[in-house]
N, C-alpha and C. Protein backbone atom coordinates (compact mmCIF):
# COMPACT_ATOMS: atom_id res chain seq x y z
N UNK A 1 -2.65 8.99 10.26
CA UNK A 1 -3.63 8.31 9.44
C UNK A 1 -3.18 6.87 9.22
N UNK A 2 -3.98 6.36 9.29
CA UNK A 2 -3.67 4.82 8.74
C UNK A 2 -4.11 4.51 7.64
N UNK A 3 -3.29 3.39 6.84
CA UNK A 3 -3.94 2.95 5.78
C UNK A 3 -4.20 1.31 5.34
N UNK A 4 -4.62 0.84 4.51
CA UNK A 4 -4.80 -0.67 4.50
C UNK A 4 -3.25 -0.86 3.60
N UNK A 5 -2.71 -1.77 3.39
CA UNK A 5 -1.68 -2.15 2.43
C UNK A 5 -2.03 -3.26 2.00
N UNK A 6 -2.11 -3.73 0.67
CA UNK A 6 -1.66 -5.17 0.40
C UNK A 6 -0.76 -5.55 0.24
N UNK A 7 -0.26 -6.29 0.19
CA UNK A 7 1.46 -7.10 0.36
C UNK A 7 1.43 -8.36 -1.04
N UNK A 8 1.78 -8.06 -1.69
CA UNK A 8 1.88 -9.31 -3.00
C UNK A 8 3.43 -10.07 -2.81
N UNK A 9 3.42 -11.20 -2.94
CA UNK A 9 5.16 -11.91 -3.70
C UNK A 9 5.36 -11.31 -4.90
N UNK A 10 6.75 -10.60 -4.83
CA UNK A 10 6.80 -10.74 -5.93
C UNK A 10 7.40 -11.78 -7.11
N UNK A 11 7.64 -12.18 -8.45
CA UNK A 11 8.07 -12.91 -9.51
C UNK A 11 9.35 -13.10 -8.96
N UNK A 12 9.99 -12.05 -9.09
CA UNK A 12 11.35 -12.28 -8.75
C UNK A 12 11.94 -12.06 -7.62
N UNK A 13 11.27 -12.29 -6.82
CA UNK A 13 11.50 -12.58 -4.71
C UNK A 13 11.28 -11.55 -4.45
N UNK A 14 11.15 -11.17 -2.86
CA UNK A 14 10.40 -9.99 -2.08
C UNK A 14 9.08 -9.61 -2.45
N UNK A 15 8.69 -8.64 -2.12
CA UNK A 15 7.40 -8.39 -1.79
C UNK A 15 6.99 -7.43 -2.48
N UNK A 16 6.19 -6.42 -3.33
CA UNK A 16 5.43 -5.09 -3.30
C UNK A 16 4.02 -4.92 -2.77
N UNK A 17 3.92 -3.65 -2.80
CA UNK A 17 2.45 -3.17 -1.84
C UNK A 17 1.62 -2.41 -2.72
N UNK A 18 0.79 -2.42 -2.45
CA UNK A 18 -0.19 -1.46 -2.97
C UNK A 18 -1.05 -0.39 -2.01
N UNK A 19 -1.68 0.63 -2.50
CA UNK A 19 -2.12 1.19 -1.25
C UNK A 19 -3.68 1.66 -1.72
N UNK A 20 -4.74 0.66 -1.36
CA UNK A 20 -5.77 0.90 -2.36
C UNK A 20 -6.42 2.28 -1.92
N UNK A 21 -6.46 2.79 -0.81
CA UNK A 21 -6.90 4.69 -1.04
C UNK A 21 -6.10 5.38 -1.63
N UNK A 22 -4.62 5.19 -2.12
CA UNK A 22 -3.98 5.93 -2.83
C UNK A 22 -3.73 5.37 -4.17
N UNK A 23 -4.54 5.66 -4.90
CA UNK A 23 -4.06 5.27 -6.47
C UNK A 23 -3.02 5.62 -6.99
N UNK A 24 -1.69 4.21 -7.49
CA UNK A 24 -0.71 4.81 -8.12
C UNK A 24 0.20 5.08 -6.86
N UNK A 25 0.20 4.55 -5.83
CA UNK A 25 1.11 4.43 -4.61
C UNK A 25 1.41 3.13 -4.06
N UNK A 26 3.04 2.54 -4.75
CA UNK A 26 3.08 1.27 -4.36
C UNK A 26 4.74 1.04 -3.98
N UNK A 27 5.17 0.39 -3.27
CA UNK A 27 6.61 0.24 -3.08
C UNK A 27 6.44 -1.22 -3.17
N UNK A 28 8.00 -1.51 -2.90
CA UNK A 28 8.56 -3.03 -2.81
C UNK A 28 9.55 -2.87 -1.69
N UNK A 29 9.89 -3.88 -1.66
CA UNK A 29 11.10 -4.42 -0.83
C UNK A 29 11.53 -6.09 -0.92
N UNK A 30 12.65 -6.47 -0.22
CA UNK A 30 12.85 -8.37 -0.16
C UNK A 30 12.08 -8.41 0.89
N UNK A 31 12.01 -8.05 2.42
CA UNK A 31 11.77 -8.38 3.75
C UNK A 31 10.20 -8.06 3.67
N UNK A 32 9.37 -8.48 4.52
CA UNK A 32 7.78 -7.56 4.67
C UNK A 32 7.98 -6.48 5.71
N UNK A 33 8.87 -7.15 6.46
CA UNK A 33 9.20 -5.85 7.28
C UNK A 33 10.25 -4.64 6.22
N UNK A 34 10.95 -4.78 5.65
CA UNK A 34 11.42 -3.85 4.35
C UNK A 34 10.60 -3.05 3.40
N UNK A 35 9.99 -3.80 3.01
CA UNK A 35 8.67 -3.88 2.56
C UNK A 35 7.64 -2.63 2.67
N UNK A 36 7.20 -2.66 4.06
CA UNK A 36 6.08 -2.03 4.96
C UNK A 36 7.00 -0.94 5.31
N UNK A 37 8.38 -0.58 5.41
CA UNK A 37 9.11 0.46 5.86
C UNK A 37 9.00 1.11 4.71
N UNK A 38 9.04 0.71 3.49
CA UNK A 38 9.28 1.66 2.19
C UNK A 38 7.91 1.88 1.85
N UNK A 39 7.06 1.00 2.12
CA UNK A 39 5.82 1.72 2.00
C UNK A 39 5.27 2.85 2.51
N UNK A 40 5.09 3.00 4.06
CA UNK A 40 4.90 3.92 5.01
C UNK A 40 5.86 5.10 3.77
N UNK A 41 6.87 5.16 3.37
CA UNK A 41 7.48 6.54 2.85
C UNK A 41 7.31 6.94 1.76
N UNK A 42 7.04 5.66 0.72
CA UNK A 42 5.91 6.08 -0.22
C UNK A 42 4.56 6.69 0.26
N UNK A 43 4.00 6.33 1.13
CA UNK A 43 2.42 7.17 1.68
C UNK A 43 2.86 8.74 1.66
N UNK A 44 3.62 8.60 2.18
CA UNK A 44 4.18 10.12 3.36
C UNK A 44 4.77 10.51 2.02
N UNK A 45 5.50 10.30 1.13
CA UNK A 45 6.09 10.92 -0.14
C UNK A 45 4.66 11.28 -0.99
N UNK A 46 3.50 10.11 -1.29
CA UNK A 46 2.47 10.48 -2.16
C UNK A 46 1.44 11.48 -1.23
N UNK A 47 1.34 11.37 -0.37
CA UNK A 47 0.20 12.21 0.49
C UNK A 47 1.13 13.98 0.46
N UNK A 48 2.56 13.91 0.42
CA UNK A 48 2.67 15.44 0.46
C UNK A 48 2.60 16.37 -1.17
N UNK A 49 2.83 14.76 -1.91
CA UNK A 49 2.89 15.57 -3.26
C UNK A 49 1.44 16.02 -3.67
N UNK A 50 0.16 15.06 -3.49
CA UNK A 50 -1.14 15.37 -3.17
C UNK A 50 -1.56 16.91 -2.92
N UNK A 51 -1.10 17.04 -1.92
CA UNK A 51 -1.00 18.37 -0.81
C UNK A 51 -0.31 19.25 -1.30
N UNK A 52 0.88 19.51 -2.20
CA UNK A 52 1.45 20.19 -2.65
C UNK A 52 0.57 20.80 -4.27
N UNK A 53 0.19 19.35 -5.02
CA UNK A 53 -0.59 19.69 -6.23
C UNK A 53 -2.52 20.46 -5.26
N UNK A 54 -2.17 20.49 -4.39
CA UNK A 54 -3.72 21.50 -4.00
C UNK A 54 -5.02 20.33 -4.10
N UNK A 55 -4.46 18.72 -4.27
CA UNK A 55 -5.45 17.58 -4.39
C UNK A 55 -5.87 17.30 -2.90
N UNK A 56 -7.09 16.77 -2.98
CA UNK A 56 -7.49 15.83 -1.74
C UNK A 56 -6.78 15.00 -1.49
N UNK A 57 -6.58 14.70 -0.10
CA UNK A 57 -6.16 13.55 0.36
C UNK A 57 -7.11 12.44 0.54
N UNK A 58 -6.79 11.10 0.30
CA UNK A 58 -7.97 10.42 0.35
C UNK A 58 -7.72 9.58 1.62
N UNK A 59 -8.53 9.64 2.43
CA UNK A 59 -8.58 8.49 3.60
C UNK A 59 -9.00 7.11 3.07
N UNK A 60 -7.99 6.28 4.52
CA UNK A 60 -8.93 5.20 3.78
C UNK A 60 -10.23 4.85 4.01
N UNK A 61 -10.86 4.12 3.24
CA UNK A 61 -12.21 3.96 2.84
C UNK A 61 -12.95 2.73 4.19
N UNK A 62 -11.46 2.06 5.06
CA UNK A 62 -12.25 1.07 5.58
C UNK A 62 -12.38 -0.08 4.92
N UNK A 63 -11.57 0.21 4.14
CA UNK A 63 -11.57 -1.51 3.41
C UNK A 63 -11.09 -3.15 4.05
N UNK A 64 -12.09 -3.66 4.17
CA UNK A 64 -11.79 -5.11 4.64
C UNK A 64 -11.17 -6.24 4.07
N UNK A 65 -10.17 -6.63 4.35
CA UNK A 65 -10.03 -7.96 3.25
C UNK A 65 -10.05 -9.46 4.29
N UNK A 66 -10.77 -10.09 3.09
CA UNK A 66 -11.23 -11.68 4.40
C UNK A 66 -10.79 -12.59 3.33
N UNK A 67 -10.74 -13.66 3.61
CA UNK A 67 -10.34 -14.89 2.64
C UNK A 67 -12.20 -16.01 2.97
N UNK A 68 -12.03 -16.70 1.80
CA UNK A 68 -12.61 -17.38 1.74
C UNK A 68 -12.10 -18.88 0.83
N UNK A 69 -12.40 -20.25 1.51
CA UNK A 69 -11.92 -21.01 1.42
C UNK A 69 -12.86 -21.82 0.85
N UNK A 70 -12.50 -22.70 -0.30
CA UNK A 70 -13.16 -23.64 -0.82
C UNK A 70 -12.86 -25.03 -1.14
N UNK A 71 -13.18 -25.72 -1.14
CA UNK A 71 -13.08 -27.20 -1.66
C UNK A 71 -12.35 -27.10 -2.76
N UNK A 72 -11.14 -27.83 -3.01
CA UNK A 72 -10.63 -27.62 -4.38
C UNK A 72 -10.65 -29.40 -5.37
């Protein structure tokens, strides 16, 4: 399964993620590549506990993210 991630800076250096089909599933790391490794095992850690509590798994939804640029 795949999922979307967002990738934020964090305050105090490196990165955390979010995982918007999984509510309440987010890692960090310094590297994005660090980052995206601890994420992937947060998924795989929240998707079995899911599965274990007898919950749906949620796919992702297909979510797009685009930027839009404006005159500042």
């Amino acid at each position: 399964m795949d999922y979307t991630v967002l990738i934020h800076p964090a305050e105090e250096g490196g990165y955390w993620t979010e995982v918007p089909s999984l509510p309440g599933c987010f890692s960090q790391g310094e590297t994005i590549e660090e980052t995206l490794g601890n994420t992937k095992e947060a998924i795989e850690c929240h998707v079995e506990a899911l599965r274990e509590d007898g919950q749906k798994v949620t796919a992702d939804d297909g979510l797009l993210i685009g930027r839009v640029n404006i005159a500042a």
